[in-house]
Protein backbone atom coordinates (compact mmCIF):
# COMPACT_ATOMS: atom_id res chain seq x y z
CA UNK A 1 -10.37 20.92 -5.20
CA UNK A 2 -13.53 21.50 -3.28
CA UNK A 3 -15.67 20.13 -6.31
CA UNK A 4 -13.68 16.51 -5.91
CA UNK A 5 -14.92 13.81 -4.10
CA UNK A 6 -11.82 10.94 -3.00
CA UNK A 7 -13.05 7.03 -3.53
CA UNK A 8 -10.10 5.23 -2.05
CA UNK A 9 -10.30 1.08 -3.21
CA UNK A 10 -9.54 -1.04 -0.31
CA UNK A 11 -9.18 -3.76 -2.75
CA UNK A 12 -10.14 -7.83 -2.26
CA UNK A 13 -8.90 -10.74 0.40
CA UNK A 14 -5.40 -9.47 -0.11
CA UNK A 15 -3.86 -12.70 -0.92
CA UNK A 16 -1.19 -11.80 -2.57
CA UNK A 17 -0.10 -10.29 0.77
CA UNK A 18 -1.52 -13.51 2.91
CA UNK A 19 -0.74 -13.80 5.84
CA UNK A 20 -0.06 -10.41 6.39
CA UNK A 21 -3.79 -9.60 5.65
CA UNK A 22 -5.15 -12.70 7.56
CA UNK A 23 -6.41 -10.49 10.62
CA UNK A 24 -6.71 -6.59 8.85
CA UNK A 25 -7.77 -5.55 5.23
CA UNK A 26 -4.72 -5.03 2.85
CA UNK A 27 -4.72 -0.87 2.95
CA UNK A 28 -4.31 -1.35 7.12
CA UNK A 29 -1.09 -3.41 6.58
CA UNK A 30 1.81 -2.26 8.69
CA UNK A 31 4.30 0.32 6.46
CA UNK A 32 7.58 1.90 7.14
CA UNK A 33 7.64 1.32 11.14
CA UNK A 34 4.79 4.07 12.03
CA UNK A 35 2.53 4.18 9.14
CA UNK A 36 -0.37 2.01 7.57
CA UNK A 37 -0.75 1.27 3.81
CA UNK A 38 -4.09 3.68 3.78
CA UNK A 39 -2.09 6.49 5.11
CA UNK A 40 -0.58 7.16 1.72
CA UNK A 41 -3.63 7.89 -0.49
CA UNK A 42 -5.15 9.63 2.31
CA UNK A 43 -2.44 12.27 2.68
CA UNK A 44 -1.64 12.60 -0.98
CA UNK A 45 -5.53 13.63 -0.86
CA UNK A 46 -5.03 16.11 2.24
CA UNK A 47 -1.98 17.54 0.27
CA UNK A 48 -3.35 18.29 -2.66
CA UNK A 49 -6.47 20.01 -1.23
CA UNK A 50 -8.65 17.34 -1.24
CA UNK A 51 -10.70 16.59 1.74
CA UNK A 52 -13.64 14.44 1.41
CA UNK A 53 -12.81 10.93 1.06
CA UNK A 54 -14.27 7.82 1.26
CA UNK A 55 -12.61 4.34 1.86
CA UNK A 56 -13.97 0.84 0.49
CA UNK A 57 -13.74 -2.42 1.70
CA UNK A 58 -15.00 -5.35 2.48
CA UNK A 59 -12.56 -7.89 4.49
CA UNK A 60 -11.44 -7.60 7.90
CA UNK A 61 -12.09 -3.87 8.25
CA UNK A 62 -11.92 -3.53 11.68
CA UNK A 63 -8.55 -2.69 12.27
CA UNK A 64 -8.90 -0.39 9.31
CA UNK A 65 -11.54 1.37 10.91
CA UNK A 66 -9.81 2.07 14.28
CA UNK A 67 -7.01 3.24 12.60
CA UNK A 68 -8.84 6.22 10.10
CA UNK A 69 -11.36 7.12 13.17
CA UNK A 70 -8.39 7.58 15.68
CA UNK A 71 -5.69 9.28 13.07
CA UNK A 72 -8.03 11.47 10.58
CA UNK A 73 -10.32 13.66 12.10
CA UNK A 74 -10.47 15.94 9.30
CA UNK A 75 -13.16 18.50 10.25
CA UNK A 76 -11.02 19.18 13.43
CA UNK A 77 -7.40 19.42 11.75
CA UNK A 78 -7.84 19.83 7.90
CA UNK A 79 -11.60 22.22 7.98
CA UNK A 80 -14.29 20.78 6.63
CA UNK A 81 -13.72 17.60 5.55
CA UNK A 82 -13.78 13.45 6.05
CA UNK A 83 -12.33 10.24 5.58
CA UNK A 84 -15.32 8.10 6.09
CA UNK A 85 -15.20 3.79 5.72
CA UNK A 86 -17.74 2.40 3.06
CA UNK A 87 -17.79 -1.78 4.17
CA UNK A 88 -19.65 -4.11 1.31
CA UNK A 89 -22.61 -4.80 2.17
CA UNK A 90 -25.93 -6.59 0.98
CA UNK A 91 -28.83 -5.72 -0.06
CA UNK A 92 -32.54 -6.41 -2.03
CA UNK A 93 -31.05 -4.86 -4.86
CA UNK A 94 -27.29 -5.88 -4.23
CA UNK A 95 -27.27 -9.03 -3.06
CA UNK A 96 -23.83 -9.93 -3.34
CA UNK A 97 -20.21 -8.28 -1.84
CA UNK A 98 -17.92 -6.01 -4.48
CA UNK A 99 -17.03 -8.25 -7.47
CA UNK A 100 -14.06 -5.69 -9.05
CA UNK A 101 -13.28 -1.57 -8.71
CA UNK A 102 -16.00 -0.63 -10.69
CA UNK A 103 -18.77 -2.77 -9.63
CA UNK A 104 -17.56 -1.38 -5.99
CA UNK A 105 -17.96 2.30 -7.17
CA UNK A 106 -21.33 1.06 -9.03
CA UNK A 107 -22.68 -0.11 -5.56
CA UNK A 108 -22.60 2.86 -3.23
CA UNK A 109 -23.20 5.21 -6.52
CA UNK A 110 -26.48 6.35 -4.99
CA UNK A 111 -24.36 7.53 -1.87
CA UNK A 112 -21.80 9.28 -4.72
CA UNK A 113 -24.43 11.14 -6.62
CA UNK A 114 -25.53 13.07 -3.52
CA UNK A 115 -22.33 14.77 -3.10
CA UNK A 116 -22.52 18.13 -5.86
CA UNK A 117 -19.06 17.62 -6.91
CA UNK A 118 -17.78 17.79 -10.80
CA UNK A 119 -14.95 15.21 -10.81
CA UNK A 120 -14.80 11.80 -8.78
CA UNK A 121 -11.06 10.45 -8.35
CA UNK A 122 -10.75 6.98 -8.07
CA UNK A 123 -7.38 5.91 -6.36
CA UNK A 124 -5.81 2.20 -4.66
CA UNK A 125 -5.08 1.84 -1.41
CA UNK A 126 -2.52 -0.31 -1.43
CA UNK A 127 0.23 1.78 -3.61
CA UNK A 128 3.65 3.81 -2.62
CA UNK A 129 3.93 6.93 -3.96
CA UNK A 130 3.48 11.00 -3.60
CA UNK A 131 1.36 12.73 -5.72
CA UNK A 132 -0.08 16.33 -6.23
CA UNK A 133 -3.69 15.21 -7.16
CA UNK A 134 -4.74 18.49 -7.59
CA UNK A 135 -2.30 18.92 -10.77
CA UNK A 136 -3.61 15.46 -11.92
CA UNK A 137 -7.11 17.15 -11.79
CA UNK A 138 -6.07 20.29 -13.31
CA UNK A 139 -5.10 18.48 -16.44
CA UNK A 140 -7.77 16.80 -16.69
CA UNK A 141 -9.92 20.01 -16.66
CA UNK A 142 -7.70 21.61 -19.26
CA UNK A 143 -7.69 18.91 -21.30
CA UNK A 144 -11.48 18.85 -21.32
CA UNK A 145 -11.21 15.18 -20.71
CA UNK A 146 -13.85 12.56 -20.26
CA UNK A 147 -11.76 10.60 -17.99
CA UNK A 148 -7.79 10.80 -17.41
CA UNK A 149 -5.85 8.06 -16.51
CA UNK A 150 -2.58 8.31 -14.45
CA UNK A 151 0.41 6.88 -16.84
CA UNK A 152 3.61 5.32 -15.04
CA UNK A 153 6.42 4.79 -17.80
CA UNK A 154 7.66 1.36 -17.66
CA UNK A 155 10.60 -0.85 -19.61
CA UNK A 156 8.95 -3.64 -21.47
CA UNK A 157 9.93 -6.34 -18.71
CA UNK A 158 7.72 -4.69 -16.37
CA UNK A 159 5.11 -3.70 -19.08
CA UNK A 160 3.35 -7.56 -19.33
CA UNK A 161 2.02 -7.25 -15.73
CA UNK A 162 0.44 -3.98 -16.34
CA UNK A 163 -2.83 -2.49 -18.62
CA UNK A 164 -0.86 -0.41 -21.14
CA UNK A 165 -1.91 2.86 -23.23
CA UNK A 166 -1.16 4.46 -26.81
CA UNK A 167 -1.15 7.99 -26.60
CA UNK A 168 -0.72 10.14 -29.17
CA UNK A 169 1.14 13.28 -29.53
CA UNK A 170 -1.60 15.01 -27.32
CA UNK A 171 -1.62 12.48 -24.74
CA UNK A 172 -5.13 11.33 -25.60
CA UNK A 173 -5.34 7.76 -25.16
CA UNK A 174 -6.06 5.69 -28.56
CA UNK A 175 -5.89 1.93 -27.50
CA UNK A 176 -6.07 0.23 -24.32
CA UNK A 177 -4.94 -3.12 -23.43
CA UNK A 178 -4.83 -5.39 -20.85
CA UNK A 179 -1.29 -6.77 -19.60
CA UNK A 180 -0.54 -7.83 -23.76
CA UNK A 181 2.60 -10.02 -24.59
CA UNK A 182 4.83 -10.51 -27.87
CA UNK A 183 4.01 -8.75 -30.84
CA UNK A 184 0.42 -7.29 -29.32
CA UNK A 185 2.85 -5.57 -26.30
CA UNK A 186 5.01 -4.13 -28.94
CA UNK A 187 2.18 -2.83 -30.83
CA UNK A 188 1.83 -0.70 -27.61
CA UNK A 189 5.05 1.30 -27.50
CA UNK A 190 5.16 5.22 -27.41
CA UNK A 191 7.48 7.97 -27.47
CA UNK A 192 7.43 8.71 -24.08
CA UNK A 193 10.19 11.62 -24.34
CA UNK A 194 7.69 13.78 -25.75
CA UNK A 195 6.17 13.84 -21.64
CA UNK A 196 9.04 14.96 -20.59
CA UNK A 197 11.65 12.09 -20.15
CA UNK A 198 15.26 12.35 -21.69
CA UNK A 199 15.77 10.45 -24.77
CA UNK A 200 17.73 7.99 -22.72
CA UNK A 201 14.94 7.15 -20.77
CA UNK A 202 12.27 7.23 -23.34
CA UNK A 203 14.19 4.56 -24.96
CA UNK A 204 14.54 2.64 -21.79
CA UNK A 205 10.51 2.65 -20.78
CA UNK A 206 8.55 2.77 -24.25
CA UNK A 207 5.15 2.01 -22.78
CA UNK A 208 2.18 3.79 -20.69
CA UNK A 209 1.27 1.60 -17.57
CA UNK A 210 -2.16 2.30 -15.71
CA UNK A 211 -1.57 2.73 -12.47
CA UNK A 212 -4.82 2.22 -11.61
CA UNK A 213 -5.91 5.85 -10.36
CA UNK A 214 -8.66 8.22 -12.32
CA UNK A 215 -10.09 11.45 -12.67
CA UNK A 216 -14.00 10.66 -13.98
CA UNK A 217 -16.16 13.78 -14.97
CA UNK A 218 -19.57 13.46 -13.05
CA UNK A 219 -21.52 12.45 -16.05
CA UNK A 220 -18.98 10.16 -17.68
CA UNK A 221 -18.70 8.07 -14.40
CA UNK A 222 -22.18 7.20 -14.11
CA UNK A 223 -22.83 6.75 -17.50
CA UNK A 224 -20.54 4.41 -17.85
CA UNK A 225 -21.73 2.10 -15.09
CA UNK A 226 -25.32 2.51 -15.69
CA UNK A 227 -25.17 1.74 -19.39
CA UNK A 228 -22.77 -1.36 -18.60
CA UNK A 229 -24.66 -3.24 -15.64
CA UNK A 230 -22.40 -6.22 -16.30
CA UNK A 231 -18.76 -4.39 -16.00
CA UNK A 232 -17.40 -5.24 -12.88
CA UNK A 233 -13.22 -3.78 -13.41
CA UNK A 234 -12.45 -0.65 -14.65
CA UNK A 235 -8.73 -1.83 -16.08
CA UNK A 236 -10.61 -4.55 -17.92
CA UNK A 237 -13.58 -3.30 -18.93
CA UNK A 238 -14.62 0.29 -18.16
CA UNK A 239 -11.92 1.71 -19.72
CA UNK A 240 -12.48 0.02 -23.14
CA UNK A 241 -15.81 0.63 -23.31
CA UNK A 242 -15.28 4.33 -23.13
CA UNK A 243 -12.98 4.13 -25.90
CA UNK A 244 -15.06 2.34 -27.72
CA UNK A 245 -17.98 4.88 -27.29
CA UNK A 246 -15.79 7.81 -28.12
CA UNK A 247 -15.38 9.44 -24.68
CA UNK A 248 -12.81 11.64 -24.84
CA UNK A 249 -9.86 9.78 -22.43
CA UNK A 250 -6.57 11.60 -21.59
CA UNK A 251 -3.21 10.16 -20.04
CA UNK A 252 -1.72 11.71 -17.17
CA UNK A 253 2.09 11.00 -16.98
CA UNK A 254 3.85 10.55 -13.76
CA UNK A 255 7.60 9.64 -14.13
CA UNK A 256 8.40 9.77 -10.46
CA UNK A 257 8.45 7.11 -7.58
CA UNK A 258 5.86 4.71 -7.67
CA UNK A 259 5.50 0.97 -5.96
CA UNK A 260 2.42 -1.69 -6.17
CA UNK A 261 3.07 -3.35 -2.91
CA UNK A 262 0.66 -6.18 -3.15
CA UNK A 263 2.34 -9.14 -2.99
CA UNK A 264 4.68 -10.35 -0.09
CA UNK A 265 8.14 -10.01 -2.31
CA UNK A 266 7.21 -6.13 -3.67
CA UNK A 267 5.96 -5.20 0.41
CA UNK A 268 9.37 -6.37 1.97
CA UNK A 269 11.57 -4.19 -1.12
CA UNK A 270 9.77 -1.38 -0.69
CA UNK A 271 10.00 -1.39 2.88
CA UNK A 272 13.68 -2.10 2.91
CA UNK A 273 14.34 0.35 0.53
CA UNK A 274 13.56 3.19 2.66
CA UNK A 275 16.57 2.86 4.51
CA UNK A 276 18.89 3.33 1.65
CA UNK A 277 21.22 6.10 2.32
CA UNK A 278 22.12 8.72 1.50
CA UNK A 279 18.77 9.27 -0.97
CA UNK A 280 16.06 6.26 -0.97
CA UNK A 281 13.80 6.12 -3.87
CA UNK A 282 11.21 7.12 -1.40
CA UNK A 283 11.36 9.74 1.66
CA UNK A 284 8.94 10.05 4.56
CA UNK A 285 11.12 12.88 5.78
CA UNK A 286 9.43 15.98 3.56
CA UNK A 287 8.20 18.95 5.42
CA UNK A 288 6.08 20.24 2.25
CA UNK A 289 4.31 17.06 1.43
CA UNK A 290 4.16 14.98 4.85
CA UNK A 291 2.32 11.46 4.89
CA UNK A 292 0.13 11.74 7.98
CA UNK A 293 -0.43 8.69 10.13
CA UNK A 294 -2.36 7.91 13.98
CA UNK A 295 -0.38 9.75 16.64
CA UNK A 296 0.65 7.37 19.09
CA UNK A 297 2.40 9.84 21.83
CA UNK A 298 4.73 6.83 22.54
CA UNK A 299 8.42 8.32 24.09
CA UNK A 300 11.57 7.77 22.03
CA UNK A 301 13.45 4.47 21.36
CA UNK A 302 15.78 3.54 23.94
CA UNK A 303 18.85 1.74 22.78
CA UNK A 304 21.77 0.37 24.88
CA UNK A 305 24.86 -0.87 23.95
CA UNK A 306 23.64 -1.66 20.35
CA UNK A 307 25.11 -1.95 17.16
CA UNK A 308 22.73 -0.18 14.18
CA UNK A 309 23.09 0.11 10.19
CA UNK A 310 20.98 1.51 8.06
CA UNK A 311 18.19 1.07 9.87
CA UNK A 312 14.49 2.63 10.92
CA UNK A 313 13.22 2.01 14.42
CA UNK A 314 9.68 2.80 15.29
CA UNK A 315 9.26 4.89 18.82
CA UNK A 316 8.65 3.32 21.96
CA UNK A 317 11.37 0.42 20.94
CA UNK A 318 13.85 -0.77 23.16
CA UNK A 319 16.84 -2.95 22.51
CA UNK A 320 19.46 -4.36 24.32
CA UNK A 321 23.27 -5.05 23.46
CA UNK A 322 21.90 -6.08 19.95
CA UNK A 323 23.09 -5.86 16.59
CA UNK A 324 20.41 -4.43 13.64
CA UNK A 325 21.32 -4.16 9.80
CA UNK A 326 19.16 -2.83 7.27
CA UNK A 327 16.11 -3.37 9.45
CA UNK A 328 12.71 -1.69 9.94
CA UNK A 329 11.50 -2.00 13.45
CA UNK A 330 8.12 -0.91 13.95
CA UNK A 331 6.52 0.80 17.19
CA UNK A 332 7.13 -0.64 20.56
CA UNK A 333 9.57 -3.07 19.20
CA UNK A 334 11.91 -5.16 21.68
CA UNK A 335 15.33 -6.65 20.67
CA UNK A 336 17.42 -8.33 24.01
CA UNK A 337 20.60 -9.39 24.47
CA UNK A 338 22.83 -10.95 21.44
CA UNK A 339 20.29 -10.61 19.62
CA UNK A 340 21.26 -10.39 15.39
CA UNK A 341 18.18 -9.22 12.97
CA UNK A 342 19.33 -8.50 9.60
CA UNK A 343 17.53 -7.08 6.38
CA UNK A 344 14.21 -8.07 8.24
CA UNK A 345 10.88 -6.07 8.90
CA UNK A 346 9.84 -6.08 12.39
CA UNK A 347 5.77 -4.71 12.72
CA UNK A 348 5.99 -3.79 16.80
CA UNK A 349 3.84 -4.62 19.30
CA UNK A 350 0.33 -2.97 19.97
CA UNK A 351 1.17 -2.57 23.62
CA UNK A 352 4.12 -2.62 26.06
CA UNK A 353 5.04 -5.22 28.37
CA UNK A 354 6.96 -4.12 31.80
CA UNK A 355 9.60 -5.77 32.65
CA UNK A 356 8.23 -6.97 35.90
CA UNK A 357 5.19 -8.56 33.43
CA UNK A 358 8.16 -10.45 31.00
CA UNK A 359 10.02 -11.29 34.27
CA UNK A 360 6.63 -13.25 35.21
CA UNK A 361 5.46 -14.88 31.80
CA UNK A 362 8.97 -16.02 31.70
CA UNK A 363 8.61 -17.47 35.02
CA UNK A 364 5.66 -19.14 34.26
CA UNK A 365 7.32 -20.63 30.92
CA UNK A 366 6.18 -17.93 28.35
CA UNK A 367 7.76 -16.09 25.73
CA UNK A 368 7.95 -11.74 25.96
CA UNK A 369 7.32 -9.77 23.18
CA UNK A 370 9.80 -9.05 20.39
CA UNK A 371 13.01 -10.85 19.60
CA UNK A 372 14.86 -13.16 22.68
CA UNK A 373 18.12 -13.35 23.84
CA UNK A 374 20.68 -15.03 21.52
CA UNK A 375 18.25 -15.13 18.24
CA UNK A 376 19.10 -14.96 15.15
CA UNK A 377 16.42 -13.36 12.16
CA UNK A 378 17.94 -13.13 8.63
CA UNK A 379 15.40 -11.83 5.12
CA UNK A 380 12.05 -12.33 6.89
CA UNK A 381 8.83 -10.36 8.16
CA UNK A 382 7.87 -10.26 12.08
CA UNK A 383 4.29 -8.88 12.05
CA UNK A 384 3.07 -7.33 15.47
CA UNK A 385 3.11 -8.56 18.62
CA UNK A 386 5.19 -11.66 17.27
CA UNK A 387 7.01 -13.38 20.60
CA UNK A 388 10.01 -14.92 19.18
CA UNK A 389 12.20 -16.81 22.06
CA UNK A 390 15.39 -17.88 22.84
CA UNK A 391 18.31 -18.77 20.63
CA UNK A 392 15.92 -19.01 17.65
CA UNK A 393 17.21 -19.13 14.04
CA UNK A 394 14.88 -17.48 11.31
CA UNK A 395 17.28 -17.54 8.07
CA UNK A 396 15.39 -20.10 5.99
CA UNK A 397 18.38 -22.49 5.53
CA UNK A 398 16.89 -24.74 3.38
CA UNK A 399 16.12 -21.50 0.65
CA UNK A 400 12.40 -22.20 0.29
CA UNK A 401 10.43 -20.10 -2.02
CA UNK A 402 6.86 -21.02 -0.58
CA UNK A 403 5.79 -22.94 2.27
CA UNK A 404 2.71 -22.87 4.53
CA UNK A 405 3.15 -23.42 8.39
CA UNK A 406 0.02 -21.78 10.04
CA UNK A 407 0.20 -24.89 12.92
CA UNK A 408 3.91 -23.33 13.45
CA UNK A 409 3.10 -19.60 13.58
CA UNK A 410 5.04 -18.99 10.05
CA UNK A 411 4.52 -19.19 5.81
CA UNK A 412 7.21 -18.35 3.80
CA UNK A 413 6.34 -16.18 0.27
CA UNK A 414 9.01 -15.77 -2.12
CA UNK A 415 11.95 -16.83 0.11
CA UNK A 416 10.48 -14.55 2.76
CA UNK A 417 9.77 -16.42 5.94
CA UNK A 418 6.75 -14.45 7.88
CA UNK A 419 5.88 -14.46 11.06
CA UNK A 420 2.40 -13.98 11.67
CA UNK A 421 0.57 -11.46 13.72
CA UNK A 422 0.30 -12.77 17.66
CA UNK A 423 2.88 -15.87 17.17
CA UNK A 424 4.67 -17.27 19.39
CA UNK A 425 8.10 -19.09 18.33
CA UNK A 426 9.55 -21.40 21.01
CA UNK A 427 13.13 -21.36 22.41
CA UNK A 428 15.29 -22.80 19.69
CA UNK A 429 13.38 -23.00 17.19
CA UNK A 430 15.02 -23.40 13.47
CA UNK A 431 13.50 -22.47 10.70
């Protein structure tokens, strides 16, 4: 895996996961208590022997930045290697910021070409899964492939939002088309049991969904975007064009866990679903194939007189006579006294407060960090360093799907209310 060089997509504004990209580019978003959404990609790399990566982006990257320059210093922990930040820029020649994932690529090519590798693998930063890349690349060696796509099997409902392949019996891919519908989806479906899945299941997910991650050959990436000045999206237009041209394109099937957390609704499931017991679909706890993340050196939660479900908590919390149910409480979180937070996400805090400094800002008519005495948070999304006071009720009672509140601290995205990053939410509050 020496001869592979990592480009990591940071993707655009993240709207789809506005507000919680308002202050940090969408692959630093909060994940699973600890980790960031970058983290993911970035070990899959490390774990499948890959170690020179670089990371593109081009809004709010500064949080992004802090984070990969204080957790992955890979020439001191991994050998030789690095996770380096590529930020859009402008230029005489480029006078304009990334306009789609292969326009991106196109624009730092002369930086890509330097590196004497024989495969580039092009990968998103903001998706849930684990992957051995280096059997991904493997096949695509074998196969003698032009360019390999990875291939999730999906059931038709889910197929619509997705670019979908026909394979044949080799797995080379023979048609490619962009999120089809009706008769054209249909015109899409494969026998997928002949990768491995039981006839059951075959029957179940019929079709080939991109997931948006590549293994280029040298020559075949840069052909392709020299030759096609105007392509800007791989999904959309890269991909086609190779099959048009005859490039020889392989599928890549990976029936396992795999989540596109880019909108609001999809980020809160995921994040949920990790504390399903006794087996969630997806498992930070795996000694062969760890997901790395920033050490912190924070000491361990301390909780007193508190009543916890099926729940994560983040280090450094500490909570107080409180009751927690199918929660996620990130770093440095604080819950007090009667406190109820149900099926909610809660990001942390960047920092610690003493209790002499709450004692004070109280005092003075403030609100701590974390979750007051007496409040109530039901289905909803606390991002970090969110003060939330006194006898406040977050359950949207009124059961609204969307709703922007930026004057109040809060938007709600499909039914989810979120709190934004540095609110504050006065005593009583009902929302």
């Amino acid at each position: 895996m020496k001869r592979v060089l990592a480009i990591i997509l940071g993707g655009g504004a993240g709207t789809r996961l506005y507000p919680l990209t308002k202050m940090r580019a969408k692959p630093a978003v909060p994940l699973a208590g600890k980790y960031r959404l970058i983290d993911i990609p970035i070990s899959n790399c490390i774990n499948s022997g890959i170690n020179k990566m670089y990371v593109m982006t081009q809004f709010n990257s500064a949080s992004l930045n802090r984070h990969l320059s204080q957790s992955f210093n890979l020439s001191a922990s991994f050998g030789q290697g690095f996770v380096e930040v590529l930020a859009a820029q402008q230029t005489p020649d480029s006078p304009s910021w990334f306009e789609g994932t292969a326009d991106a690529v196109r624009k730092y090519q002369w930086l890509f070409q330097e590196w004497d590798v024989d495969e580039y693998l092009i990968l998103s930063g903001d998706q849930l899964y684990r992957m051995d890349y280096s059997k991904f690349v493997e096949h695509h060696r074998q196969t003698g492939a032009d360019l390999t796509v990875a291939a999730l099997p999906v059931d038709p409902a889910q197929a619509e939002a997705f670019g979908l392949m026909r394979t044949d019996e080799n797995a080379d891919i023979k048609e490619f088309r962009e999120k089809p519908k009706g008769e054209s989806l249909k015109a899409m479906a494969v026998d997928t049991s002949r990768f491995g899945l039981s006839p059951e299941e075959a029957k179940k997910k019929p079709y080939l969904a991109s997931m948006g991650i590549y293994v280029f050959s040298r020559q075949t990436l840069f052909n392709l975007l020299d030759s096609n000045p105007a392509h800007k999206d791989f999904g959309k237009e890269v991909i086609p064009e190779a099959l048009a041209r005859g490039d020889k394109l392989q599928s890549y099937v990976f029936n396992d866990y795999w989540e596109d957390i880019g909108t609001i609704g999809a980020f809160y499931e995921a994040n949920l679903a990790l504390t399903q017991q006794p087996s969630p679909p997806f498992s930070f706890y795996d000694e062969k194939f760890p997901i790395y993340t920033r050490p912190r050196y924070l000491p361990p939660s301390k909780l007193v007189d508190v009543q916890v479900t099926d729940s994560i908590i983040g280090e450094g919390s500490i909570l107080k006579s409180c009751s927690i149910h199918h929660c996620v409480l990130g770093v440095r979180s604080r819950i007090e006294t009667d406190a109820v937070v149900q099926e909610t996400l809660v990001m942390g805090a960047d920092y610690f407060e003493s209790s002499d400094e709450r004692a004070l800002l109280r005092e003075r008519g403030g609100i701590p960090l974390g979750v007051g005495e007496g409040t109530t948070v039901k289905g909803a999304i606390l991002d970090k360093n969110a003060r939330i006071g006194s006898n406040v009720t977050i359950v949207n009672k009124d059961r609204v799907e969307e709703a922007d509140r930026p004057d109040q601290g809060f938007y709600i995205r499909n039914g989810i209310v979120v709190i934004v990053k540095n609110a504050t939410i006065a005593d009583g509050t009902v929302i």
